[in-house]
Protein backbone atom coordinates (compact mmCIF):
# COMPACT_ATOMS: atom_id res chain seq x y z
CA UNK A 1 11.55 -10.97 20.27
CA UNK A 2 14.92 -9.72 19.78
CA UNK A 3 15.72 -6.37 18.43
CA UNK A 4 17.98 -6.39 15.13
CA UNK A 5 17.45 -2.39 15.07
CA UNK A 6 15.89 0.73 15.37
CA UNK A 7 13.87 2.48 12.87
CA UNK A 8 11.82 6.04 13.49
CA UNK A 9 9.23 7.21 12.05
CA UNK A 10 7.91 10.57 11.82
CA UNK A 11 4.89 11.28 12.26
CA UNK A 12 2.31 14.45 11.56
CA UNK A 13 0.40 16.12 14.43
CA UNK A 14 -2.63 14.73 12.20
CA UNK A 15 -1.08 10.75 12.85
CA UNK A 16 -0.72 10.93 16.27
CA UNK A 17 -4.53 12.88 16.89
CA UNK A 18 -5.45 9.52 15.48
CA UNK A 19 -3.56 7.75 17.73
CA UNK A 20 -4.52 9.70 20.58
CA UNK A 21 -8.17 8.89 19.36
CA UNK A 22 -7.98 5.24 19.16
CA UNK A 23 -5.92 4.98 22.42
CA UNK A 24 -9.08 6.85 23.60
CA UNK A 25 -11.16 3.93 22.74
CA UNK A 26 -9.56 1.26 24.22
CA UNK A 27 -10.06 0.77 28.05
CA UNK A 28 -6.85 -0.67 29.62
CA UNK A 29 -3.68 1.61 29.60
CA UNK A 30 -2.38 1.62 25.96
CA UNK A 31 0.83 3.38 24.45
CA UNK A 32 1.16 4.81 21.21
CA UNK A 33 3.41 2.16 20.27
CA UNK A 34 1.04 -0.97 21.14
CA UNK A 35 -1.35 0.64 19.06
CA UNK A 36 1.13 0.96 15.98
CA UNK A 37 2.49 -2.65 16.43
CA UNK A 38 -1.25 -3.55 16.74
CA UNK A 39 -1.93 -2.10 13.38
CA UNK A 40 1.33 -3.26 11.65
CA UNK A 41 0.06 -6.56 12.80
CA UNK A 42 -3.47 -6.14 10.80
CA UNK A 43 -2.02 -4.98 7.56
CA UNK A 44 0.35 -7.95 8.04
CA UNK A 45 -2.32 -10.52 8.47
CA UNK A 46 -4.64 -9.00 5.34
CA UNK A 47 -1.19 -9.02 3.17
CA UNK A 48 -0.86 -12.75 4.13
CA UNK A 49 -5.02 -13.05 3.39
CA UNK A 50 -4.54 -11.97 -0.30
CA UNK A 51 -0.85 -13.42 -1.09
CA UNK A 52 -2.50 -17.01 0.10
CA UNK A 53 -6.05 -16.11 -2.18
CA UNK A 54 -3.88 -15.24 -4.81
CA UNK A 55 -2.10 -18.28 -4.80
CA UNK A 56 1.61 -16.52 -3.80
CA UNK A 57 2.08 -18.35 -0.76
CA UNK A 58 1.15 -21.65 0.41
CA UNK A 59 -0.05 -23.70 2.99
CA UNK A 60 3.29 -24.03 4.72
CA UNK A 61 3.99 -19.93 4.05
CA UNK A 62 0.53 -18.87 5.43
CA UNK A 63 0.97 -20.92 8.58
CA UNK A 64 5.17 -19.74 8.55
CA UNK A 65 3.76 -16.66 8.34
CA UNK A 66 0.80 -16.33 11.09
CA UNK A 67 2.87 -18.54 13.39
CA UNK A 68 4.40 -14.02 14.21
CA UNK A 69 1.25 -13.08 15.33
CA UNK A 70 -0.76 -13.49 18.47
CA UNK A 71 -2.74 -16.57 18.40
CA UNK A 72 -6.69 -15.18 17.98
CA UNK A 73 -5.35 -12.95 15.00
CA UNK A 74 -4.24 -15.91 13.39
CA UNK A 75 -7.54 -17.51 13.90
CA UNK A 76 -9.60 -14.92 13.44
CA UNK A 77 -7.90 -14.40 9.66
CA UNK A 78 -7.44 -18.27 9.38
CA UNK A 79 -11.63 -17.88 9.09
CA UNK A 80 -11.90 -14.89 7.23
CA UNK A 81 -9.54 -16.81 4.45
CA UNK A 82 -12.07 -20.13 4.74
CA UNK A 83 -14.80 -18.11 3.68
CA UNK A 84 -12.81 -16.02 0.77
CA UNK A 85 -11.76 -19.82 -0.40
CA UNK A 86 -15.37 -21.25 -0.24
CA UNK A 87 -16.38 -17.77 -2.41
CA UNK A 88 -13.58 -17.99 -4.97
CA UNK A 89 -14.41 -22.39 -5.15
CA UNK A 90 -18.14 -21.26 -5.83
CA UNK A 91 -17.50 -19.61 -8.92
């Protein structure tokens, strides 16, 4: 990946307890910032879940778009959107 440039973010004492707390939880050596990528990388996937329900992207954007994440997020959402599709073409 390359790096086009640098953003910070500030964070509160209160945001990086609950960092602190979820690096707690995972058992190999974590950093604060594989954790944030981690979660950017949930919202992302869930924001590509609803834009494809909701008929803003298609096919060809949903797999553009999950073709930036790690391959078992990609499949793990890839079912969670089968099932939302089967819902919505039951009604």
């Amino acid at each position: 990946m390359d790096i086009s440039s640098e953003t910070y973010i500030r964070l509160t004492s209160e945001d990086v307890g609950k960092l602190d707390v979820i690096q707690s939880s995972i058992e190999e050596p974590t950093t604060h910032r594989q954790i944030v990528k981690g979660g950017i990388d949930n919202l992302y996937i869930n924001a590509l879940r609803y834009l494809y329900r909701d008929g803003e992207i298609t096919d060809e954007g949903l797999e553009n778009g999950l073709s930036h994440v790690e391959d078992y997020m990609a499949e793990k959402i890839r079912k969670v959107i089968e099932k939302d599709m089967a819902r919505i073409n039951i009604k």
